[in-house]
Protein backbone atom coordinates (compact mmCIF):
# COMPACT_ATOMS: atom_id res chain seq x y z
CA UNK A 1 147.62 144.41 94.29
CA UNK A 2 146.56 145.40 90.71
CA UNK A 3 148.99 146.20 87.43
CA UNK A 4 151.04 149.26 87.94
CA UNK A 5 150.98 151.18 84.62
CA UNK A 6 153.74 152.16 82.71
CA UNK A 7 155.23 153.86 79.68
CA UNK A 8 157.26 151.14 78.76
CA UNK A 9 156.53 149.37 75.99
CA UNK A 10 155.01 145.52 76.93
CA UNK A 11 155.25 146.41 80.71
CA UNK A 12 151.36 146.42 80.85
CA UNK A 13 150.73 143.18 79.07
CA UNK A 14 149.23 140.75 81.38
CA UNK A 15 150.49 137.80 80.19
CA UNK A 16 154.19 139.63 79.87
CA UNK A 17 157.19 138.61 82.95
CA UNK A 18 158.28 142.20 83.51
CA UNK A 19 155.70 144.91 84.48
CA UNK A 20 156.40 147.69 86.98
CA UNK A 21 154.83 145.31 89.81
CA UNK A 22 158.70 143.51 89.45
CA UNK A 23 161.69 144.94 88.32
CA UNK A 24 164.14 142.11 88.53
CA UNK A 25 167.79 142.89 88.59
CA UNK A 26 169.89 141.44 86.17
CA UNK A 27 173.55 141.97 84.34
CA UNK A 28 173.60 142.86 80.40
CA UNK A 29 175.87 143.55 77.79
CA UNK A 30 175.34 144.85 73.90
CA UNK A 31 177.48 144.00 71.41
CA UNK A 32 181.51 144.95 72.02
CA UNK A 33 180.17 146.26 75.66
CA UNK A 34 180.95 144.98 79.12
CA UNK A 35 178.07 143.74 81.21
CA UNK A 36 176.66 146.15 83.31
CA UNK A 37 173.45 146.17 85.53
CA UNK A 38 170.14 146.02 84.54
CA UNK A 39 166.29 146.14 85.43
CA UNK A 40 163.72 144.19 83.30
CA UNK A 41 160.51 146.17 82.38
CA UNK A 42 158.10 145.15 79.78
CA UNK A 43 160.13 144.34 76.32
CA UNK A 44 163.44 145.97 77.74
CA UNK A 45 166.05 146.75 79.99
CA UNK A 46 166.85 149.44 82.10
CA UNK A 47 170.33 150.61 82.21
CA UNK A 48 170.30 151.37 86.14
CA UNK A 49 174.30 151.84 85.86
CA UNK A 50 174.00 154.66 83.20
CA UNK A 51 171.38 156.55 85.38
CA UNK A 52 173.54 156.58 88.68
CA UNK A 53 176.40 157.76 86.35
CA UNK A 54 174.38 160.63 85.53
CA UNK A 55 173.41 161.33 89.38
CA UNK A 56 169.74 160.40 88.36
CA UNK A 57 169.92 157.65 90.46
CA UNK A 58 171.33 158.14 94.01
CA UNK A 59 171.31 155.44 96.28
CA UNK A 60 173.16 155.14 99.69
CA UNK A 61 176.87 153.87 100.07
CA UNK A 62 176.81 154.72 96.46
CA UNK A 63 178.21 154.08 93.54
CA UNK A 64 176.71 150.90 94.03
CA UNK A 65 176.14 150.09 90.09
CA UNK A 66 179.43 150.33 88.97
CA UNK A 67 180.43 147.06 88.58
CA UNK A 68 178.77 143.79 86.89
CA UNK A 69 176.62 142.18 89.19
CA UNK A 70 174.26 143.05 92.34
CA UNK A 71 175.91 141.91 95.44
CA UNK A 72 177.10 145.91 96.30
CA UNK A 73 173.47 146.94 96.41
CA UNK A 74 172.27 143.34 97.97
CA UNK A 75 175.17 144.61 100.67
CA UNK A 76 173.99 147.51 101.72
CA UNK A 77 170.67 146.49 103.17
CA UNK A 78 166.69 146.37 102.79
CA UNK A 79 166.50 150.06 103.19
CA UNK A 80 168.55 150.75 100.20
CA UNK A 81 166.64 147.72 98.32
CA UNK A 82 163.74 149.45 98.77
CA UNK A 83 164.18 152.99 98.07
CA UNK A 84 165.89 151.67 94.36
CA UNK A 85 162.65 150.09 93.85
CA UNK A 86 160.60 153.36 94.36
CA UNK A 87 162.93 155.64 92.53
CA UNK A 88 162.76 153.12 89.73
CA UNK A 89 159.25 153.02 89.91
CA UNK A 90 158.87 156.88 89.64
CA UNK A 91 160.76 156.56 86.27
CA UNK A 92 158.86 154.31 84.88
CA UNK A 93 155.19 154.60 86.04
CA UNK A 94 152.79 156.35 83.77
CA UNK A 95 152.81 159.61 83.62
CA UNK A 96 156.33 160.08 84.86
CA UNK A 97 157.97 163.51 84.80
CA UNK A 98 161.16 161.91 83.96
CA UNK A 99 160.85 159.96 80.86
CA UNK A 100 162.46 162.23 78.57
CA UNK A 101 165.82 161.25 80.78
CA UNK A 102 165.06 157.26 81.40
CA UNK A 103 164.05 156.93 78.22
CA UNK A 104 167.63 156.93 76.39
CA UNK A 105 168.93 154.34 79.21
CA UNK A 106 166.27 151.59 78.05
CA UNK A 107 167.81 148.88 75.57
CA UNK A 108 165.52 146.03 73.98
CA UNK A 109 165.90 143.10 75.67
CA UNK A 110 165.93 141.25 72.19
CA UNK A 111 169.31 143.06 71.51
CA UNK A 112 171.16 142.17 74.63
CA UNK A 113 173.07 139.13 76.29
CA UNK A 114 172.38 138.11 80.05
CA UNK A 115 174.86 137.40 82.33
CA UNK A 116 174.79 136.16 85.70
CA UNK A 117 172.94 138.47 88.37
CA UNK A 118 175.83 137.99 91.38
CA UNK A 119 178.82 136.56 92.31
CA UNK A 120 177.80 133.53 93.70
CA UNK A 121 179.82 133.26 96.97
CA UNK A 122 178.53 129.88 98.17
CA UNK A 123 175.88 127.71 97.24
CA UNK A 124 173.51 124.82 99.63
CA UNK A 125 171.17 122.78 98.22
CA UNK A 126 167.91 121.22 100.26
CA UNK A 127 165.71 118.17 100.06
CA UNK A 128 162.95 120.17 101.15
CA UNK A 129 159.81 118.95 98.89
CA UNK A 130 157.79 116.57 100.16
CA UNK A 131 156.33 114.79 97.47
CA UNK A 132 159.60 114.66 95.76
CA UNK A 133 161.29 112.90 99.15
CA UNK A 134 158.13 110.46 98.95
CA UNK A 135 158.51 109.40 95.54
CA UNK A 136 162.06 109.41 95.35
CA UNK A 137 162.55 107.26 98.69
CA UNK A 138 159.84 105.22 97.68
CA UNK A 139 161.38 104.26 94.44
CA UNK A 140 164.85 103.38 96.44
CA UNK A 141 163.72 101.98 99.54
CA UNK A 142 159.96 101.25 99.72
CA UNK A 143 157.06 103.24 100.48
CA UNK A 144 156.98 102.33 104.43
CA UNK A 145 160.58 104.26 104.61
CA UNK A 146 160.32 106.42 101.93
CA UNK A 147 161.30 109.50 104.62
CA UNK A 148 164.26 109.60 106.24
CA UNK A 149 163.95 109.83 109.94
CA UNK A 150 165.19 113.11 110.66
CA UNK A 151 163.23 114.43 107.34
CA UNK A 152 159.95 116.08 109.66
CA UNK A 153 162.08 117.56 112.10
CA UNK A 154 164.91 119.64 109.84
CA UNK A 155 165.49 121.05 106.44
CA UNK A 156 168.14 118.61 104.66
CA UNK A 157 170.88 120.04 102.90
CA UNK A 158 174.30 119.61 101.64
CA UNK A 159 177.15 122.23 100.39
CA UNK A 160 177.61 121.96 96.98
CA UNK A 161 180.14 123.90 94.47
CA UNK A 162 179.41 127.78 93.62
CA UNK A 163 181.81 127.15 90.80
CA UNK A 164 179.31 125.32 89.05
CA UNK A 165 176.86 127.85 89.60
CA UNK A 166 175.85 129.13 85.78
CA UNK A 167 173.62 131.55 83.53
CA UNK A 168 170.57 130.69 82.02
CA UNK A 169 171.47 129.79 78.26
CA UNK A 170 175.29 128.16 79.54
CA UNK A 171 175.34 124.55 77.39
CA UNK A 172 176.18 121.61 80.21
CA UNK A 173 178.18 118.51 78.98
CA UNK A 174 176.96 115.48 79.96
CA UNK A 175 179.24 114.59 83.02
CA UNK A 176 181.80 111.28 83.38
CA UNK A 177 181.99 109.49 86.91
CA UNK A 178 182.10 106.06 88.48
CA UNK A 179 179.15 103.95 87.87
CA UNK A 180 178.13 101.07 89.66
CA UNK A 181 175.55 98.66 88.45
CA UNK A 182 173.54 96.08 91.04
CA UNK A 183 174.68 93.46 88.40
CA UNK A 184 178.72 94.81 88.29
CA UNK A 185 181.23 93.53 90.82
CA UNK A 186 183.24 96.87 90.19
CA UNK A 187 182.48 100.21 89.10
CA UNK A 188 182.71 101.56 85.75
CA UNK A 189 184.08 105.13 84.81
CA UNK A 190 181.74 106.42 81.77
CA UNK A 191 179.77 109.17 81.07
CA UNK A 192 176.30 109.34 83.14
CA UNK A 193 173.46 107.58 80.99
CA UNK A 194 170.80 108.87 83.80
CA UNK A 195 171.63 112.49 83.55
CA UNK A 196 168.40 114.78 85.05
CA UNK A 197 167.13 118.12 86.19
CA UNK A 198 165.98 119.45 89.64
CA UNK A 199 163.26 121.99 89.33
CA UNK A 200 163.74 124.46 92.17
CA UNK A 201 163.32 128.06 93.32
CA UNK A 202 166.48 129.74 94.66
CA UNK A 203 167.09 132.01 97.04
CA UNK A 204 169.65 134.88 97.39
CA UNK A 205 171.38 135.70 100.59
CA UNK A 206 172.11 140.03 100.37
CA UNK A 207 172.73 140.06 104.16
CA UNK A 208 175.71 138.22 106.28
CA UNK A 209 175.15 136.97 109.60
CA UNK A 210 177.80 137.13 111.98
CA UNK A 211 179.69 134.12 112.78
CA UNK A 212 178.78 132.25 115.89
CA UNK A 213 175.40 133.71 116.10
CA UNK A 214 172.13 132.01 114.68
CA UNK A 215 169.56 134.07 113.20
CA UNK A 216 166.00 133.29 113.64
CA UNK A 217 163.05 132.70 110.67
CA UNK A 218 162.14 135.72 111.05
CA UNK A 219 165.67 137.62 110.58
CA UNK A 220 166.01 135.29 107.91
CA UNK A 221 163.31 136.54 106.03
CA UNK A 222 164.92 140.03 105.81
CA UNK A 223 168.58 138.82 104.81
CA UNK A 224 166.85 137.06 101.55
CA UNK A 225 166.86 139.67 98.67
CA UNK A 226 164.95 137.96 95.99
CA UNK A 227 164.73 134.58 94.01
CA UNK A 228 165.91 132.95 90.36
CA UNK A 229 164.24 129.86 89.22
CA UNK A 230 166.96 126.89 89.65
CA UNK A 231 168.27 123.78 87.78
CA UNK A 232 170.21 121.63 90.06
CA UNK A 233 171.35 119.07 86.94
CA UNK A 234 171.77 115.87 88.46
CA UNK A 235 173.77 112.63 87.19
CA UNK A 236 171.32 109.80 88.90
CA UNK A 237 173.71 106.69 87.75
CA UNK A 238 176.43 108.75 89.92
CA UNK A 239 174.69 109.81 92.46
CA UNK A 240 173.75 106.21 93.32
CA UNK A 241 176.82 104.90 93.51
CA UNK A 242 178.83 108.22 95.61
CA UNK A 243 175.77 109.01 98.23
CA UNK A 244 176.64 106.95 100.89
CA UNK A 245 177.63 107.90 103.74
CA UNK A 246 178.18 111.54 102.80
CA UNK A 247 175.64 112.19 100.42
CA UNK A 248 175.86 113.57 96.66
CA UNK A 249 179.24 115.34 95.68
CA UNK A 250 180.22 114.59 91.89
CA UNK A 251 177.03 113.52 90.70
CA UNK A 252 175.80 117.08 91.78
CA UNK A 253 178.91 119.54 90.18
CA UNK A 254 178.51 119.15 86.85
CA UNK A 255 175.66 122.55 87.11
CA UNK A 256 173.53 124.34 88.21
CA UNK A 257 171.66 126.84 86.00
CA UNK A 258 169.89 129.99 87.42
CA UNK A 259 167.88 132.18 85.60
CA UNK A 260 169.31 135.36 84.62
CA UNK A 261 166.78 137.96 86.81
CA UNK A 262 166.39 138.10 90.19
CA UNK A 263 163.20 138.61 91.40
CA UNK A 264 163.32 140.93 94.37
CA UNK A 265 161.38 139.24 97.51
CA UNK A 266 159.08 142.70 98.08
CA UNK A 267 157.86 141.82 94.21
CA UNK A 268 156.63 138.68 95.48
CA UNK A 269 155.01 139.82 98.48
CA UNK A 270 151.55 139.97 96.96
CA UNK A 271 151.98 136.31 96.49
CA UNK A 272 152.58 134.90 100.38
CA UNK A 273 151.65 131.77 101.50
CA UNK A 274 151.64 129.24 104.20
CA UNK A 275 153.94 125.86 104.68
CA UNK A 276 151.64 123.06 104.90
CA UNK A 277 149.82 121.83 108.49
CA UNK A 278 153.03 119.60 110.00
CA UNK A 279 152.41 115.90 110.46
CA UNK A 280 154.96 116.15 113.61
CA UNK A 281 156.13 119.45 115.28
CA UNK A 282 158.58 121.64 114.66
CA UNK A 283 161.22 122.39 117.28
CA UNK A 284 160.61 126.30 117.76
CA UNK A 285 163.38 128.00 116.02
CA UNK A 286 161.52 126.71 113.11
CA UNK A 287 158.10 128.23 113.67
CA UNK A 288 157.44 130.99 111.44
CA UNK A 289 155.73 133.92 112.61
CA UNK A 290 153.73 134.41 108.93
CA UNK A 291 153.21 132.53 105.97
CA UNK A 292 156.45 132.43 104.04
CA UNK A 293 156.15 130.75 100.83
CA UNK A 294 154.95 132.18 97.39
CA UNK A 295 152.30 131.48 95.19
CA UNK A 296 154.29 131.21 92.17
CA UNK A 297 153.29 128.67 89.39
CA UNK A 298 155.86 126.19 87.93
CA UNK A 299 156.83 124.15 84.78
CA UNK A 300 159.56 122.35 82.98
CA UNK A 301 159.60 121.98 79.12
CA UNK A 302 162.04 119.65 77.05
CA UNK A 303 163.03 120.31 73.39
CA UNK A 304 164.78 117.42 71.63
CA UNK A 305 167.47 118.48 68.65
CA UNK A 306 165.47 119.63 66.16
CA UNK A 307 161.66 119.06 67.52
CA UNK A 308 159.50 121.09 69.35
CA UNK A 309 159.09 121.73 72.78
CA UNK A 310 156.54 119.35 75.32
CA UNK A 311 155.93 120.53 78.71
CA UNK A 312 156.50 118.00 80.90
CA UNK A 313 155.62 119.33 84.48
CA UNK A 314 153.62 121.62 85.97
CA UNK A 315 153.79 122.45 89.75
CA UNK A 316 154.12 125.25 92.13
CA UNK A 317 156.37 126.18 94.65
CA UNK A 318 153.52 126.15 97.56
CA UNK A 319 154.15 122.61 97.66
CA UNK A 320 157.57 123.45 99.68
CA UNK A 321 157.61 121.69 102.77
CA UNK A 322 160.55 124.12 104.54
CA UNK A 323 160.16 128.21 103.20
CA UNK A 324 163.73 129.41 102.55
CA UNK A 325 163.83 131.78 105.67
CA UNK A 326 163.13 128.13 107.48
CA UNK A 327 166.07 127.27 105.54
CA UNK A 328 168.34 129.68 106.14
CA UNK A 329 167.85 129.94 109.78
CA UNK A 330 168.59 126.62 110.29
CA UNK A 331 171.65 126.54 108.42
CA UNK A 332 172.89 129.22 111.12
CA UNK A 333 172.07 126.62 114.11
CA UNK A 334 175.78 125.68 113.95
CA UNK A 335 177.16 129.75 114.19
CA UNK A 336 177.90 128.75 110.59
CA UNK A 337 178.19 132.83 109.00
CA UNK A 338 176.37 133.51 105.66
CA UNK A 339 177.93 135.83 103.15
CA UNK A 340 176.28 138.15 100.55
CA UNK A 341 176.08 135.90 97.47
CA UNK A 342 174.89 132.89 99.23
CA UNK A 343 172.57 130.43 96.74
CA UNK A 344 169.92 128.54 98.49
CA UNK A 345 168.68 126.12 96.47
CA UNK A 346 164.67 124.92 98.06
CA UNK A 347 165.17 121.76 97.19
CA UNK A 348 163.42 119.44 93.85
CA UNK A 349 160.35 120.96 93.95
CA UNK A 350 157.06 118.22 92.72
CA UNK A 351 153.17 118.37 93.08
CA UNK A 352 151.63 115.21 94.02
CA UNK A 353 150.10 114.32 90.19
CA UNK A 354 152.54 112.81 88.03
CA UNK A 355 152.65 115.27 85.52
CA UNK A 356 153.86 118.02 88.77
CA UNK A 357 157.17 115.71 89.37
CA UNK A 358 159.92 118.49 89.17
CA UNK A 359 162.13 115.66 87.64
CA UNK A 360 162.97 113.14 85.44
CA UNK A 361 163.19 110.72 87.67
CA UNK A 362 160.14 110.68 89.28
CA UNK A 363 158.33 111.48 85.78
CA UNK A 364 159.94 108.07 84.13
CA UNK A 365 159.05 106.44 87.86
CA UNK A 366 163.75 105.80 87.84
CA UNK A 367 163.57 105.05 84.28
CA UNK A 368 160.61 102.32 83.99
CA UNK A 369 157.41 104.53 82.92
CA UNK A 370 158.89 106.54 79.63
CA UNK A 371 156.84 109.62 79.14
CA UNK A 372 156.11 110.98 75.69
CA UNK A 373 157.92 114.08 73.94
CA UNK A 374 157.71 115.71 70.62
CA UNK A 375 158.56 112.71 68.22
CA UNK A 376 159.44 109.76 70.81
CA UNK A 377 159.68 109.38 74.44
CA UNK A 378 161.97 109.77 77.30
CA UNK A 379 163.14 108.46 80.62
CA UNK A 380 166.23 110.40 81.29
CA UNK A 381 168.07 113.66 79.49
CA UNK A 382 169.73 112.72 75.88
CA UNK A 383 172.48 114.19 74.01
CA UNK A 384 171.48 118.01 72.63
CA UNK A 385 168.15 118.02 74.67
CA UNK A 386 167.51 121.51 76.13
CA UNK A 387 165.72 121.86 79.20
CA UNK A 388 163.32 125.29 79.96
CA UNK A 389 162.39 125.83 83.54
CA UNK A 390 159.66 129.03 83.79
CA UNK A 391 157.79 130.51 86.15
CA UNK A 392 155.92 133.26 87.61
CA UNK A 393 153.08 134.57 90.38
CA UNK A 394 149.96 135.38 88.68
CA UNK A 395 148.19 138.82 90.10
CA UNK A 396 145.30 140.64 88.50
CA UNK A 397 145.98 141.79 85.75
CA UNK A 398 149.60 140.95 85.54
CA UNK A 399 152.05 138.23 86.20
CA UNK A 400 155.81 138.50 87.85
CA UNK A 401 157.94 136.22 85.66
CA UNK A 402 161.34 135.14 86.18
CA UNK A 403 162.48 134.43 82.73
CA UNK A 404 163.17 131.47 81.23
CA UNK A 405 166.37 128.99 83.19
CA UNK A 406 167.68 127.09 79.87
CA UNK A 407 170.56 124.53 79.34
CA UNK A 408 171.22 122.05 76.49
CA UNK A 409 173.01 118.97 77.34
CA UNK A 410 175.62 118.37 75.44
CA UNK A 411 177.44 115.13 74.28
CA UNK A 412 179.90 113.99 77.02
CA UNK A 413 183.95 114.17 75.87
CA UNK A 414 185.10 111.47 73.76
CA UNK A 415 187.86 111.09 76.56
CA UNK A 416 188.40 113.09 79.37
CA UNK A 417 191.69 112.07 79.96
CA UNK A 418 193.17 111.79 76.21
CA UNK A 419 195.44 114.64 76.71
CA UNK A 420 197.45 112.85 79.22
CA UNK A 421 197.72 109.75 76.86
C-alpha cells in the first residue's frame, strides 16, 4: 500500500509516525482541560470527541467519544472500528470537502499531554520470544535446558496487575523486595540493584468472549483492536528469588509502561507476516489459518541523567514465536472470558545478534558483559536512567509509528516503611 495524502501538516513525511495510512487512537488534554479522545495525524491531533459533538462524526451505539478513553468504541465491534477509520480518512485525505470543519478540531501535538488510551481491565504477560527464552534459560540453567518442556507446545503466560499498567512518560521508582543471594543464608529486603526492561508489543482486547467458551486463532484475530509498544519493567534480583513454584509476582508490579497511541490492527495489515517453521507441532487449536505477525521494526534507547541517548537494541517483532491471536486463543482453552480492556503483553521480544536482545539482561549476558552508553557503561538500569522503546512498520513511502514508550527510573524510597516507625 503506498502513502495516503493528506492536508495535514507532517502527515506526508515519510520518515513521520502518523500519516493517514494510521490514525492511532489516543486520550489528550490542553492546559486546564480534561482528557478527551484523540487521533494522531502528521504533527497533530484530532479532536474526534469535538467532531461527534457537532454530529460530524456519527458512529453506531453512539456517543461513543464522550468519555476519556477508547474502550466504548473498542466495545462496539470491528464494523464500527472500521467505518471511524473511513470517515476519518475522508476528513483528512487531500482534497477533502470538509476541511474547513476538521480543521478547527486539530490541536498540535507539541501543545498537548497524553494520557492513557483505555481502561486497562486486565493485563497477561507471555514468554513468547524465542531467542529471549534461549538466552535467558541458558544463562540460568545451561544451554542443553535452556527451554522449558512445555515451551514448543503452548504460549507461557502469567496474570499480572492492570494497576500497574501506566502512560508513556509516568516516572517508575526503583522497586524494594526480598533478595536472596547464592552466598546469603537468608534473604535481604532492599531495593532491587538488577532493575530491567522487557521490550514487547501489546495487544488490546476490544471484544469479550463469553465465559465457558474458547475462541479459536482465527476469532481471536478479530477481538484484537490494535497494539501499543510495551515495557514490562522487571526487578531481576526479585524475580530470582519469588519465581518458584508460581512464577514472577512482585518482581513484575512495580510497571508496566505502554505507549500512549494505539495502533489500530487494520493499520498494520499491510505489514503481515508468518510465525516461524515449528521445530515440533502445534496441537491444532493453535494453527493459524494466515500469517499473523507484523513486520514492525524495533529498538530500545537509554539516556543516563544528563547524557545523551545510545541505542542499545534493535529487533523486530517477526521474531515472535506465538502471534497474539495464538495468544489469546489459548488463554480461552480454560472457558476463561476476556473483557474489553484486556492487555496482552507478547512476551520480551529479542533478535538472535546481541545487539537485538530486548533486555538488559541478556545485553549485559545477567550482569557479566557491561555494554557501553553515552559516558560509561551499563549492566542493569541506574538511578534517573530513562528508557525509550520505539517502533514502527516501514511501507513505501511512509512509516506507521507508535510513538515513543518512555519511563525514568527513579531512586528507590529512603524507607518504605518509615511512616510506621
Amino acid at each position: 500500500m503506498n502513502l495516503q495524502l493528506s492536508w495535514v501538516p507532517g502527515a506526508n513525511r515519510p520518515d513521520g509516525d502518523f500519516p493517514l495510512n494510521n490514525l492511532p487512537c489516543g486520550v489528550f488534554s490542553r492546559a486546564g482541560e480534561e482528557p478527551r479522545c484523540g487521533m494522531a495525524i502528521g504533527d497533530f491531533v484530532l479532536d474526534v470527541a469535538a467532531l461527534e459533538e457537532e454530529g460530524l462524526l456519527v458512529l453506531d451505539g453512539g456517543p461513543l467519544l464522550d468519555v476519556p478513553f477508547w474502550n466504548e468504541v473498542m466495545e462496539v465491534g470491528p464494523a464500527v472500528w472500521a467505518a471511524l477509520r473511513a470517515r476519518v480518512a475522508e476528513f483528512l485525505n487531500e482534497g477533502s470537502q470538509f476541511r474547513a470543519q476538521v480543521e478547527p478540531h486539530l490541536v498540535p501535538l507539541a501543545d498537548v499531554a497524553l494520557h492513557m488510551p483505555l481502561l486497562v481491565s486486565e493485563y497477561t504477560d507471555f514468554y513468547a520470544g524465542r531467542n529471549h527464552a534461549q538466552n535467558v534459560g541458558t544463562m540460568f540453567r545451561g544451554a542443553e535446558n535452556a527451554l522449558p518442556p512445555n515451551w514448543l507446545h503452548i504460549p507461557i503466560g502469567y496474570n499480572g496487575r492492570a494497576s500497574s499498567v501506566v502512560v508513556s512518560g509516568t516516572p517508575v521508582r526503583r522497586p524494594w523486595g526480598q533478595v536472596k543471594g547464592p552466598d546469603h543464608a537468608v534473604p535481604a529486603f532492599q531495593p532491587s540493584r538488577r532493575f530491567d526492561i522487557e521490550l514487547e508489543l501489546g495487544a488490546v482486547v476490544g471484544q469479550a468472549s463469553t465465559h465457558g467458551h474458547p475462541v479459536t486463532v482465527d476469532e481471536a484475530e478479530a477481538m484484537i483492536f490494535g497494539y501499543v509498544l510495551l515495557n514490562d519493567w522487571s526487578a531481576r534480583d526479585i524475580q530470582a528469588w519469588e519465581y518458584q513454584p508460581l512464577g514472577p509476582f512482585q518482581a513484575k508490579a512495580t510497571a508496566t509502561s505502554i505507549s500512549p497511541w494505539i495502533v489500530m490492527s487494520a493499520a498494520l495489515e499491510p505489514f503481515r507476516t508468518s510465525t516461524p517453521a515449528r521445530e515440533v507441532p502445534l496441537l491444532p487449536y493453535l494453527h493459524e489459518p494466515r500469517p499473523m505477525l507484523y513486520d514492525i521494526a524495533l529498538e530500545v534507547a537509554l539516556t543516563p541523567e544528563g547524557g545523551r541517548e545510545t541505542v542499545i537494541s534493535r529487533t523486530n517483532y517477526a521474531e515472535m514465536y506465538y502471534s497474539a491471536p495464538q495468544q489469546l486463543a489459548h488463554h480461552t482453552t480454560s472457558g476463561c472470558a476476556m473483557t474489553v480492556g484486556d492487555l496482552l503483553g507478547s512476551g520480551t521480544i529479542s533478535g538472535a545478534a546481541k545487539d537485538a536482545r530486548g533486555s538488559l539482561l541478556e545485553l549485559s549476558w545477567g550482569g557479566k558483559e557491561p555494554f557501553a552508553i553515552d559516558g560509561g557503561t551499563r549492566s542493569f538500569i541506574e538511578d534517573n536512567d530513562t528508557l525509550t522503546l520505539r517502533g514502527h512498520a516501514q511501507g513505501k513511502g511512509y512509516r506507521i509509528g507508535f510513538g515513543a514508550c518512555r519511563g525514568q527510573v527513579l531512586p528507590a524510597l529512603a524507607d518504605p516503611y518509615a511512616r510506621g516507625k
